[in-house]
N, C-alpha and C. Protein backbone atom coordinates (compact mmCIF):
# COMPACT_ATOMS: atom_id res chain seq x y z
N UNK A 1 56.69 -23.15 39.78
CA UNK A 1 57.50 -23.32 40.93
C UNK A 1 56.77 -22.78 42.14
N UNK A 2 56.25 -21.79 42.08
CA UNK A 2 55.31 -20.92 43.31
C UNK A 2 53.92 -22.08 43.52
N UNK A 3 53.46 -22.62 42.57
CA UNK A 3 52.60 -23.59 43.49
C UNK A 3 53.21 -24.86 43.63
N UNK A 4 54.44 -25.14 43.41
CA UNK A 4 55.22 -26.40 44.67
C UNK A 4 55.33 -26.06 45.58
N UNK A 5 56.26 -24.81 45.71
CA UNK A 5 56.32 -23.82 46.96
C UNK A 5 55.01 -23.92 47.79
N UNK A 6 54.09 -23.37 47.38
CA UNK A 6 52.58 -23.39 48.30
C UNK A 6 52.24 -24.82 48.59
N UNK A 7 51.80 -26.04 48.08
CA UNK A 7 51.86 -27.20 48.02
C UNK A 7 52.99 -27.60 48.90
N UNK A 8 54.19 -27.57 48.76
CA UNK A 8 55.01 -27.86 50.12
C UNK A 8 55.10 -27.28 51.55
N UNK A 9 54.61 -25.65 51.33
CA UNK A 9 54.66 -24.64 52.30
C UNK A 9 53.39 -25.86 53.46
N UNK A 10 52.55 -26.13 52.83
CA UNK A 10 50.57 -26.41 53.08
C UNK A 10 50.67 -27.56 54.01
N UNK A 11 51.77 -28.55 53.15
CA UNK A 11 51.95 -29.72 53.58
C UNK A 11 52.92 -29.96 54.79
N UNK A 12 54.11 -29.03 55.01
CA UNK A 12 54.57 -29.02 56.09
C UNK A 12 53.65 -28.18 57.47
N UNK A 13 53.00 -27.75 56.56
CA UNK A 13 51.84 -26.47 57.63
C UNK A 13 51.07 -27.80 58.31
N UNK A 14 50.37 -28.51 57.35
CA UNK A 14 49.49 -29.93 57.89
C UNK A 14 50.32 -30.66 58.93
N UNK A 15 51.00 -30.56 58.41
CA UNK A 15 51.91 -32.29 59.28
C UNK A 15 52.22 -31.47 60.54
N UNK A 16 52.69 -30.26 60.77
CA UNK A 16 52.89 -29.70 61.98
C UNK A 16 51.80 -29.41 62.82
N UNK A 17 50.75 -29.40 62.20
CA UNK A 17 49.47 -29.06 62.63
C UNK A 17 48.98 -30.58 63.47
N UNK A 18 49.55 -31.42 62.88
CA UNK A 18 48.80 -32.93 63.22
C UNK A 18 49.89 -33.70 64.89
N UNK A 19 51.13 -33.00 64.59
CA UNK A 19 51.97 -33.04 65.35
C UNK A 19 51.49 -32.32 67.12
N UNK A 20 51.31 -31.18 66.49
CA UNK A 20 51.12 -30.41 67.39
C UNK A 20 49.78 -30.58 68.16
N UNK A 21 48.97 -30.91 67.56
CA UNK A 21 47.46 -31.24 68.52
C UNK A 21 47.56 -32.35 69.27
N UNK A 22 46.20 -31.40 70.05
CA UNK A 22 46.75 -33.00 71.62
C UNK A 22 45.45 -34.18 70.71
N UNK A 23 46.06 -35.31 71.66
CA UNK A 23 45.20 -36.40 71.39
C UNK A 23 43.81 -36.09 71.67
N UNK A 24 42.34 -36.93 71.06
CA UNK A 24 41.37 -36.83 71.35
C UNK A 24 40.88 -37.97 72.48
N UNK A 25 40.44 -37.71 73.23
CA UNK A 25 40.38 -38.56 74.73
C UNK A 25 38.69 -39.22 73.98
N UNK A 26 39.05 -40.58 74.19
CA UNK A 26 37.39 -41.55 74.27
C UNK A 26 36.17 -40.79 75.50
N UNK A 27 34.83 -40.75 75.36
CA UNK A 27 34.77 -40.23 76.67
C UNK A 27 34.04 -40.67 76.93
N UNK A 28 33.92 -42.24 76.74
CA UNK A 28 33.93 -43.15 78.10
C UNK A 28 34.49 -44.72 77.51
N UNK A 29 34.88 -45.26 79.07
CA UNK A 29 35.45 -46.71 78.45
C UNK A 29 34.74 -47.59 78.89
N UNK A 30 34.66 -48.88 78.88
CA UNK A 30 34.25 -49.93 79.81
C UNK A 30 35.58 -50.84 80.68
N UNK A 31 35.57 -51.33 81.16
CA UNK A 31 36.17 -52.89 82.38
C UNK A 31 34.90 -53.71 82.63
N UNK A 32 35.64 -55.01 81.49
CA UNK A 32 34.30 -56.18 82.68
C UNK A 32 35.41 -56.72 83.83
N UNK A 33 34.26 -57.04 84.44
CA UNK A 33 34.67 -57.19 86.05
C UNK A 33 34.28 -58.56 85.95
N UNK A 34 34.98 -59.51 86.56
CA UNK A 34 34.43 -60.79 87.46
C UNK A 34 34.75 -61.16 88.64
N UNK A 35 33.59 -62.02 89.37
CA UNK A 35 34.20 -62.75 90.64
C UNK A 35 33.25 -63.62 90.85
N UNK A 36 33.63 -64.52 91.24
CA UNK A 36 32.93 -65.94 92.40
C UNK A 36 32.38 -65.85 93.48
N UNK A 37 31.08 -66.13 93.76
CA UNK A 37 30.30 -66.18 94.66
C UNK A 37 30.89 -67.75 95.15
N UNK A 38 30.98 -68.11 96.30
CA UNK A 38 31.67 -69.74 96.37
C UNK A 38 29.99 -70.56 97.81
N UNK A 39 29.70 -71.25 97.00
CA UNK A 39 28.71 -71.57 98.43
C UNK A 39 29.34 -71.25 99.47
N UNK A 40 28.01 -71.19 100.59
CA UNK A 40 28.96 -71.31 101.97
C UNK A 40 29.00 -72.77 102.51
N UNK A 41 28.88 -73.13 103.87
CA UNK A 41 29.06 -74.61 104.00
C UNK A 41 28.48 -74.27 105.82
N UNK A 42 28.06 -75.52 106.11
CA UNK A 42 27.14 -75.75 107.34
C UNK A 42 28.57 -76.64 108.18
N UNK A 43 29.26 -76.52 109.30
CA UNK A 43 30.25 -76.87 109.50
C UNK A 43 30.15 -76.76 111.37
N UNK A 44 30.42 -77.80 111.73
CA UNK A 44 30.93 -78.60 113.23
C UNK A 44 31.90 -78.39 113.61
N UNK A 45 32.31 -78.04 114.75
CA UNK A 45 33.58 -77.89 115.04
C UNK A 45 33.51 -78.84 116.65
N UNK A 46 34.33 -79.67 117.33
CA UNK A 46 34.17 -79.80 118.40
C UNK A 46 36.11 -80.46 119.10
N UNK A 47 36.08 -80.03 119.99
CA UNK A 47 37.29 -80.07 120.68
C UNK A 47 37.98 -82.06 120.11
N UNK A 48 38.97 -82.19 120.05
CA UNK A 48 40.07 -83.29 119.27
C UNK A 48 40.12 -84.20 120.12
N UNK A 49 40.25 -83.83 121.91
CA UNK A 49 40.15 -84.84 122.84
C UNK A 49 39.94 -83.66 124.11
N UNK A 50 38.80 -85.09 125.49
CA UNK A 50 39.02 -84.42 126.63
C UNK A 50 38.87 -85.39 127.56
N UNK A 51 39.43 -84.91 128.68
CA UNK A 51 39.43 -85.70 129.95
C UNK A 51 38.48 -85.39 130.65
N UNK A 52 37.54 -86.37 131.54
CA UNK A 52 37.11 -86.13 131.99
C UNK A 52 36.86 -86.25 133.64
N UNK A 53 38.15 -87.06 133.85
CA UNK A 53 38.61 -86.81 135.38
C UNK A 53 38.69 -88.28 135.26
N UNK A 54 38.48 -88.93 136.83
CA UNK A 54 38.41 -90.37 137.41
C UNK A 54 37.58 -90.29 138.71
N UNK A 55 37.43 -91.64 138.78
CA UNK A 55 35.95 -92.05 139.78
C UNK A 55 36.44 -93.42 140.07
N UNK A 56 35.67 -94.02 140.98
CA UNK A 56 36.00 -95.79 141.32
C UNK A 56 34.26 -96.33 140.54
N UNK A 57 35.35 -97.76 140.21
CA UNK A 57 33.73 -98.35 139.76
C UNK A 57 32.65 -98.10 140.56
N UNK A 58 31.62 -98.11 140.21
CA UNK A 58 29.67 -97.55 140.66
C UNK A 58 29.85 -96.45 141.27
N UNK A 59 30.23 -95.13 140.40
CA UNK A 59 30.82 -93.85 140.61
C UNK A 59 30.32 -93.41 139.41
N UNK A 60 29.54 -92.03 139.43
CA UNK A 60 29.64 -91.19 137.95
C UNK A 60 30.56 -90.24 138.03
N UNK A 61 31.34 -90.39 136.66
CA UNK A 61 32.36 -89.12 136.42
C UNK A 61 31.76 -87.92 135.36
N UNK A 62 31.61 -87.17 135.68
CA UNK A 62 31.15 -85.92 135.12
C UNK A 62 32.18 -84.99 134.66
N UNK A 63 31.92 -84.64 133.56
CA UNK A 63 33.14 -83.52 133.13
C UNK A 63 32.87 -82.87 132.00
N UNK A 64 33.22 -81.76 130.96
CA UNK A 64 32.57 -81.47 130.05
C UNK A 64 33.94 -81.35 129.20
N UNK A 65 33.30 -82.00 127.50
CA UNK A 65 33.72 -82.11 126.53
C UNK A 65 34.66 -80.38 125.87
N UNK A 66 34.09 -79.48 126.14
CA UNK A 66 34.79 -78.16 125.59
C UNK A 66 34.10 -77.46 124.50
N UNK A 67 34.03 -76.41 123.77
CA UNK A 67 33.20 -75.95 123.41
C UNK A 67 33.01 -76.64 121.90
N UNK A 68 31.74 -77.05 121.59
CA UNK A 68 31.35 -77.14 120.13
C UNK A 68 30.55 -76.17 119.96
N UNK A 69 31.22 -76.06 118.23
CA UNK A 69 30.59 -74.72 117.29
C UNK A 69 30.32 -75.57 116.01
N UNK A 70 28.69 -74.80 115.62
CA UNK A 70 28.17 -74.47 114.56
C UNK A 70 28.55 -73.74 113.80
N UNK A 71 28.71 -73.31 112.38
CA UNK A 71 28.69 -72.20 111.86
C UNK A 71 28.29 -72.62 110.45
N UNK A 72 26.92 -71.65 110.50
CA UNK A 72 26.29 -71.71 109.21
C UNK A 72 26.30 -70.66 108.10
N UNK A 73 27.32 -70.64 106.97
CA UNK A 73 27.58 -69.67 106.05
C UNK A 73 27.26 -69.84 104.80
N UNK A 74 25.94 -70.61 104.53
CA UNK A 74 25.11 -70.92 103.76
C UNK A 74 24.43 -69.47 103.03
N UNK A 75 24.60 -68.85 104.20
CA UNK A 75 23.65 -67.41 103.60
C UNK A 75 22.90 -67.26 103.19
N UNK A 76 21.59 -68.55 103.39
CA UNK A 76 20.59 -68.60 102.80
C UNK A 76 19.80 -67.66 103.01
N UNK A 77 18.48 -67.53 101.64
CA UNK A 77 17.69 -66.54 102.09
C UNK A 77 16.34 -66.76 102.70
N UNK A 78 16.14 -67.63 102.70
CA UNK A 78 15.41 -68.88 103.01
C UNK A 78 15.56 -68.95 104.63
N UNK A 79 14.80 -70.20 104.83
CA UNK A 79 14.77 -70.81 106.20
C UNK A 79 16.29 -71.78 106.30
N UNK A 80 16.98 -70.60 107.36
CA UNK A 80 18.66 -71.57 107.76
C UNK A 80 18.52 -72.24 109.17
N UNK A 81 17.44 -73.22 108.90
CA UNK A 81 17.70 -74.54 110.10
C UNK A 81 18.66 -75.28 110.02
N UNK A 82 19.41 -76.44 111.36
CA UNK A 82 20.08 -77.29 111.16
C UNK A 82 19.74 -78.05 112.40
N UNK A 83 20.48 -79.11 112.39
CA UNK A 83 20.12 -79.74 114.10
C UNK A 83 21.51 -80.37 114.08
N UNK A 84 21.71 -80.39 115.41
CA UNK A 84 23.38 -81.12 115.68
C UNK A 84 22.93 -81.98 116.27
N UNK A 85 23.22 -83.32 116.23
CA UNK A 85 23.56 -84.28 116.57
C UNK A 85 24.39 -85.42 117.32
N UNK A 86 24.69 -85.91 118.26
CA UNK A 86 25.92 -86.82 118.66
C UNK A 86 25.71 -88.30 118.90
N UNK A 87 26.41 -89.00 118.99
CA UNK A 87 26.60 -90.07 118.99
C UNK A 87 28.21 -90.48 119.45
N UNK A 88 28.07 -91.85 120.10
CA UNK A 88 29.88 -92.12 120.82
C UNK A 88 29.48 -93.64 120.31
N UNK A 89 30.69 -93.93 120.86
CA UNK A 89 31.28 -95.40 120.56
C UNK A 89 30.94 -95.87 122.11
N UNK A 90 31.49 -97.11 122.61
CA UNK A 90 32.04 -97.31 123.73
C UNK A 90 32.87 -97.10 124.51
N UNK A 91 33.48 -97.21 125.74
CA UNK A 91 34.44 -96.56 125.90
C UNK A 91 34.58 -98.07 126.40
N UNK A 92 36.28 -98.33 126.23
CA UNK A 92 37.08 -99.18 126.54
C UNK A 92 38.60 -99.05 127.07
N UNK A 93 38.95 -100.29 127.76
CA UNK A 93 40.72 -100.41 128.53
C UNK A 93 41.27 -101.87 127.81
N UNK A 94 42.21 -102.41 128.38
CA UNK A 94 42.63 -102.99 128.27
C UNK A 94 42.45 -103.55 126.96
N UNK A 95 41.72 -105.14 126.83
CA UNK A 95 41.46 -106.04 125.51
C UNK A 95 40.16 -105.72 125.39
N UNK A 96 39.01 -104.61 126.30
CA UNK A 96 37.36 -104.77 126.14
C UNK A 96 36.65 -105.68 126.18
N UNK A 97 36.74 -106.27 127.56
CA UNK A 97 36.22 -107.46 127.74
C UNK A 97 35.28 -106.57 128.41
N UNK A 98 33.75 -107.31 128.42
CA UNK A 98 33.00 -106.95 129.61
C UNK A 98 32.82 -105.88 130.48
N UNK A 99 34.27 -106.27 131.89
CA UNK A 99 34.68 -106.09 132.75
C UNK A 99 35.29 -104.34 132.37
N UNK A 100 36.09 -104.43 131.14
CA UNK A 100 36.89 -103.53 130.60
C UNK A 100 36.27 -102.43 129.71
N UNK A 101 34.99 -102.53 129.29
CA UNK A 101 34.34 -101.64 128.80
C UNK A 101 32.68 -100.58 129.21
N UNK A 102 32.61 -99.68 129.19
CA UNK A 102 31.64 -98.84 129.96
C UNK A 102 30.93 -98.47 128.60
N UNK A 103 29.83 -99.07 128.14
CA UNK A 103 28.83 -99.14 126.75
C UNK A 103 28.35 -97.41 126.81
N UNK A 104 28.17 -97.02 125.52
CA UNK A 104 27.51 -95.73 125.08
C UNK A 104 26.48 -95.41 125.82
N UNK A 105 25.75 -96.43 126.04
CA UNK A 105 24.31 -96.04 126.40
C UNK A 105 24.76 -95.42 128.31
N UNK A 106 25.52 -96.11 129.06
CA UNK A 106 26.18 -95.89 130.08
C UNK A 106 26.37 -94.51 130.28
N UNK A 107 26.59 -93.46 129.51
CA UNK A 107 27.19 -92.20 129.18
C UNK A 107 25.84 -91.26 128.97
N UNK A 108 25.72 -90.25 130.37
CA UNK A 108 24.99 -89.28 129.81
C UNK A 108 25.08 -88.18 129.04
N UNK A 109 24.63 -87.57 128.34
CA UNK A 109 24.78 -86.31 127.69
C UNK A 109 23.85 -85.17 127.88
N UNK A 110 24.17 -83.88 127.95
CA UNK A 110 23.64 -82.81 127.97
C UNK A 110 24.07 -81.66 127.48
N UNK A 111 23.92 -80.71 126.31
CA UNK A 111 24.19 -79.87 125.74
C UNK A 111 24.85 -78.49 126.84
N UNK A 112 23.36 -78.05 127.22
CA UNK A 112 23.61 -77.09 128.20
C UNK A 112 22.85 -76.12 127.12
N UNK A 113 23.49 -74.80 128.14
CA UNK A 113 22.65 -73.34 127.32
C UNK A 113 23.46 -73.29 126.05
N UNK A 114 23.47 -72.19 125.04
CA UNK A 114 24.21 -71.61 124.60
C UNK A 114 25.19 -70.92 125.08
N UNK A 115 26.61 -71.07 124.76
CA UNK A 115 27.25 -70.02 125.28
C UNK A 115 27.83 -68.18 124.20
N UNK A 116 27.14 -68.81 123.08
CA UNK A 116 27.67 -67.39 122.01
C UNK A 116 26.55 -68.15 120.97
N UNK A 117 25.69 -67.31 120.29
CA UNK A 117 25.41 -67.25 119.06
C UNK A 117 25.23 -65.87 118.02
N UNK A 118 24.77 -66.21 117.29
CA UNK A 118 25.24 -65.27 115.93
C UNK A 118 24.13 -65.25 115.20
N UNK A 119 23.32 -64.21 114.80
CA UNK A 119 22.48 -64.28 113.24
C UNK A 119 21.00 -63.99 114.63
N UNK A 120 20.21 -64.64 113.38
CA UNK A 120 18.37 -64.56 113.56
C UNK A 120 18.13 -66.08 113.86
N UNK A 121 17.25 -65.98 114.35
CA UNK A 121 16.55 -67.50 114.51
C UNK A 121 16.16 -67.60 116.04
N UNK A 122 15.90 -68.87 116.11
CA UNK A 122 16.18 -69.66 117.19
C UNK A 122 16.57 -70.89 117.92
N UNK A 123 17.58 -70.26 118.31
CA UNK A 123 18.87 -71.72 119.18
C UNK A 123 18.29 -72.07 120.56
N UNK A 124 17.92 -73.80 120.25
CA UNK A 124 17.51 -74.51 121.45
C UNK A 124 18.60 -76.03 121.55
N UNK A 125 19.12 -75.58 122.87
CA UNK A 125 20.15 -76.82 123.55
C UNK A 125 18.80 -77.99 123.52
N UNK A 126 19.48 -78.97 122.98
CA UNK A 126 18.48 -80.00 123.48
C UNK A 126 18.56 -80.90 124.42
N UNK A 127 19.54 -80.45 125.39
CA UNK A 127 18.97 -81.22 127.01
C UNK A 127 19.69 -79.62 127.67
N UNK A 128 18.78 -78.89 128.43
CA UNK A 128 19.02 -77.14 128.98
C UNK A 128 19.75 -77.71 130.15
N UNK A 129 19.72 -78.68 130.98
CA UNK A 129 21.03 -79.46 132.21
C UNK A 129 20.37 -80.02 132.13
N UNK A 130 21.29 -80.99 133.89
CA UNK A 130 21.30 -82.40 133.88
C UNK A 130 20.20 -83.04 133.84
N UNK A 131 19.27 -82.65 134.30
CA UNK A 131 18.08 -83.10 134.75
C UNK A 131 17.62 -83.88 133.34
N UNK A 132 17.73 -82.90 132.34
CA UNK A 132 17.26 -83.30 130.71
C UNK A 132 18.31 -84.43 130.10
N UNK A 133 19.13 -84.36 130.99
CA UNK A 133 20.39 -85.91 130.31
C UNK A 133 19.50 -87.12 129.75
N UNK A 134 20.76 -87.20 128.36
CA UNK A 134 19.88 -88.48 127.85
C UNK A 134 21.63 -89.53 127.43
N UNK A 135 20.54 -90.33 127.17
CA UNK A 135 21.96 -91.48 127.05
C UNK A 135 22.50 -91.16 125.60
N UNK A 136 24.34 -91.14 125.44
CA UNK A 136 24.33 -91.17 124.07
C UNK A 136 23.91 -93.52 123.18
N UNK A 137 24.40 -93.39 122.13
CA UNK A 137 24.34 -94.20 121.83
C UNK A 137 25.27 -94.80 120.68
N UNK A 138 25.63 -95.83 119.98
CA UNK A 138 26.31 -96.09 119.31
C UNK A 138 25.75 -96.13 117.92
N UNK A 139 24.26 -96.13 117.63
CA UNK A 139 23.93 -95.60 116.23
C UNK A 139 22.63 -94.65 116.14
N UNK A 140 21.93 -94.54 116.96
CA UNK A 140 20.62 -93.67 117.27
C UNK A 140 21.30 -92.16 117.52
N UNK A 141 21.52 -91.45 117.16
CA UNK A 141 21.93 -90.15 117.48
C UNK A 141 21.20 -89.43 118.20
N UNK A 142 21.63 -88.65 119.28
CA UNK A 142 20.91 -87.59 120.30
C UNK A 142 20.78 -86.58 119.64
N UNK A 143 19.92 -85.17 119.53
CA UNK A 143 20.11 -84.02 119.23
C UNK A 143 20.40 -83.04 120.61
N UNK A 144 21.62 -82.21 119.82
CA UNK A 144 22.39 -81.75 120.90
C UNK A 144 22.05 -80.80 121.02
N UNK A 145 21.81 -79.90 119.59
CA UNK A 145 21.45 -78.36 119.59
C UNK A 145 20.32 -78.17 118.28
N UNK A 146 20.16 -77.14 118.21
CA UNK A 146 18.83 -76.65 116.95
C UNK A 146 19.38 -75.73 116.75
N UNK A 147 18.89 -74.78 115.29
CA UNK A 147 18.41 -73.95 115.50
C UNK A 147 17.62 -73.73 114.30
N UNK A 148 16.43 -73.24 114.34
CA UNK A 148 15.25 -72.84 113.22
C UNK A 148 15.20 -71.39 113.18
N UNK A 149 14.22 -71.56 111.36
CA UNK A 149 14.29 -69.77 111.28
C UNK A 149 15.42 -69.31 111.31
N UNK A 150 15.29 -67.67 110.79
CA UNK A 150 15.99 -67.22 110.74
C UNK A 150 16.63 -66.94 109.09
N UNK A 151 17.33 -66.24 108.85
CA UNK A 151 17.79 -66.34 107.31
C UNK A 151 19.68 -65.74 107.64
N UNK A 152 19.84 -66.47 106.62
CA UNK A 152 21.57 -65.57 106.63
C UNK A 152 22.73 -66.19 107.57
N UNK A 153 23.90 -66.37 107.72
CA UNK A 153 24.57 -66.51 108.26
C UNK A 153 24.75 -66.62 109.98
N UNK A 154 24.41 -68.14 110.63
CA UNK A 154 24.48 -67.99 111.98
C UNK A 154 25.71 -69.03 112.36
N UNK A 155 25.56 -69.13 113.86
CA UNK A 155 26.31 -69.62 114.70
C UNK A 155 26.01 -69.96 116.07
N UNK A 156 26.21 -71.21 116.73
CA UNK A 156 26.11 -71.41 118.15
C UNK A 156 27.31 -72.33 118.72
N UNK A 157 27.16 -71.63 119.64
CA UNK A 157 28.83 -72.74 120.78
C UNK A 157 27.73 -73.19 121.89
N UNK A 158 28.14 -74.35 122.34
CA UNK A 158 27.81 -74.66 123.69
C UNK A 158 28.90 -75.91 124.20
N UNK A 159 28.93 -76.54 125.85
CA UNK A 159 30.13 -76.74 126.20
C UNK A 159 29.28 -78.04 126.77
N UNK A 160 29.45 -78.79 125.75
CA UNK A 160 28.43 -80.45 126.64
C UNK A 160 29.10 -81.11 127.62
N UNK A 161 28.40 -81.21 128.05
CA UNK A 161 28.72 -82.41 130.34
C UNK A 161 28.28 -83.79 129.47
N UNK A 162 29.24 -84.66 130.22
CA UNK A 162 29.25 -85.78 129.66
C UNK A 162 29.33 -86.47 131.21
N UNK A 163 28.20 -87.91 131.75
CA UNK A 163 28.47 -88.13 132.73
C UNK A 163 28.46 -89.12 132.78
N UNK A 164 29.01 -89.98 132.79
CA UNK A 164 29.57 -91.38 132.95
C UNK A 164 29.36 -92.15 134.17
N UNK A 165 28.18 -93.04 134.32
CA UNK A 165 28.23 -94.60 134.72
C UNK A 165 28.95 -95.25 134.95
N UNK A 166 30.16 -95.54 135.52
CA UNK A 166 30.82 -96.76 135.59
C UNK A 166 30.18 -97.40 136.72
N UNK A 167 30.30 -98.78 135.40
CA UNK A 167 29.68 -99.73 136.43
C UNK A 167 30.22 -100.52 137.43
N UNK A 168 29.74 -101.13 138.79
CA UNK A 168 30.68 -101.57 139.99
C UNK A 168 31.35 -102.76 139.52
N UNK A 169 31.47 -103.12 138.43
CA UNK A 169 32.02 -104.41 138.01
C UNK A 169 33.44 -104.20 136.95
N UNK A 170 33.40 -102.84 136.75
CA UNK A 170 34.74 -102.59 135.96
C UNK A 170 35.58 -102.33 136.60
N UNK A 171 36.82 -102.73 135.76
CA UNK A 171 38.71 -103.00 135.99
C UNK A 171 38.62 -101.64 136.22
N UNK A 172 39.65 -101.43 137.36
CA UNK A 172 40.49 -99.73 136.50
C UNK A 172 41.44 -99.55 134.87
N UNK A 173 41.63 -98.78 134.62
CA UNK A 173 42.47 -98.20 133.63
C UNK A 173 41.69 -96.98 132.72
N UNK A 174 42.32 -96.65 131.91
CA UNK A 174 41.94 -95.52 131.29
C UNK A 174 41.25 -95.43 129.81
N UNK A 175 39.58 -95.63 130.11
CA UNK A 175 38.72 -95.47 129.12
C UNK A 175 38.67 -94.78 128.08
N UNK A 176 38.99 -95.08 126.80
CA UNK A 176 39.07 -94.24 125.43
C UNK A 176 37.54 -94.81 124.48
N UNK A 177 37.01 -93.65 124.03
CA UNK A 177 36.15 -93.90 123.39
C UNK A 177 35.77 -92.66 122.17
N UNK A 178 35.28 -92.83 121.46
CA UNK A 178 34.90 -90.77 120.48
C UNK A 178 33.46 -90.91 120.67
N UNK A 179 33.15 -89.43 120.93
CA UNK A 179 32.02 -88.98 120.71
C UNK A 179 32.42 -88.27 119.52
N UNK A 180 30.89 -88.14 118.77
CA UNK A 180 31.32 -87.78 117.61
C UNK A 180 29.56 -86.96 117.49
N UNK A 181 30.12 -85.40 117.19
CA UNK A 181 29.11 -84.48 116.82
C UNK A 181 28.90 -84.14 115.24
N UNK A 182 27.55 -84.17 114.72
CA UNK A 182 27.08 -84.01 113.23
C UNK A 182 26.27 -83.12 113.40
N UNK A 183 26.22 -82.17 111.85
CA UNK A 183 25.41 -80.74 111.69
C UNK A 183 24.68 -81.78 110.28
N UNK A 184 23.58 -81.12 110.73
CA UNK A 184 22.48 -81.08 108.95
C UNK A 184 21.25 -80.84 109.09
């Protein structure tokens, strides 16, 4: 009977013993971690519509389009060139007869300076004013802006003058046409 006694005494001694101790802590853990790197993207921005005043036929109307932006978040490590580009349609009234339309080529363009850029490199307007005006066109594209060199994340705004020809042989009314700016 005295060694059940001890044998039970031992065994409640254990179990209280196992009760009573603190936990043993790991001492060390891991976490995997993930995340997405997402390309960046080379991206145009240029104003939706603008006016550019009124004039009488064999009159130039001058006025500027509003600011277009670059922004290059390519983040390359490399050489982050691009060149911007434009190109318009015609501008037309009424049915676009003749009389009623003022052709692309009619239409000067000029970038201008920069007005904000961003990063390394170097940003060149490709007409600096008027003097450098070139005609837009309906499939030959002008280059509007540059920029070379450089690595990493940039940006340029500038605010293009657009100056318009009308010729002494056009109707009045109100000329609609798109210019249309490209990055690559």
């Amino acid at each position: 009977m005295r060694t059940r006694t001890i044998l039970a005494a031992t065994a409640a001694a254990a179990a209280a013993a196992l009760v009573a101790s603190p936990a043993l802590a790991a001492p060390t853990d891991t976490t995997t971690v993930t995340f997405d790197v997402l390309a960046g993207t080379l991206d145009i921005d240029a104003p939706a519509t603008a006016n550019l005043g009124s004039g009488a036929p064999g009159t130039t109307i001058t006025g500027q389009l509003g600011t277009v932006t670059v922004s290059d978040t390519r983040a390359t490590g490399a050489d982050a060139s691009w060149t911007a580009s434009v190109t318009s349609t015609d501008f037309t009234t009424g049915t676009a007869t003749a009389t009623e339309t003022v052709a692309a080529t009619a239409v000067d363009y000029w970038s201008g300076p920069a007005t904000a850029t961003t990063g390394t490199g170097t940003f060149t307007p490709g007409q600096v004013n008027s003097a450098a005006a070139v005609p837009l066109d309906n499939t030959t594209p002008a280059t509007a802006f540059t920029h070379t060199g450089g690595t990493g994340i940039n940006s340029a705004s500038w605010n293009p003058t657009l100056e318009v020809n009308v010729p002494s042989a056009n109707q009045s009314g109100t000329y609609t046409g798109t210019v249309t700016h490209s990055v690559a």
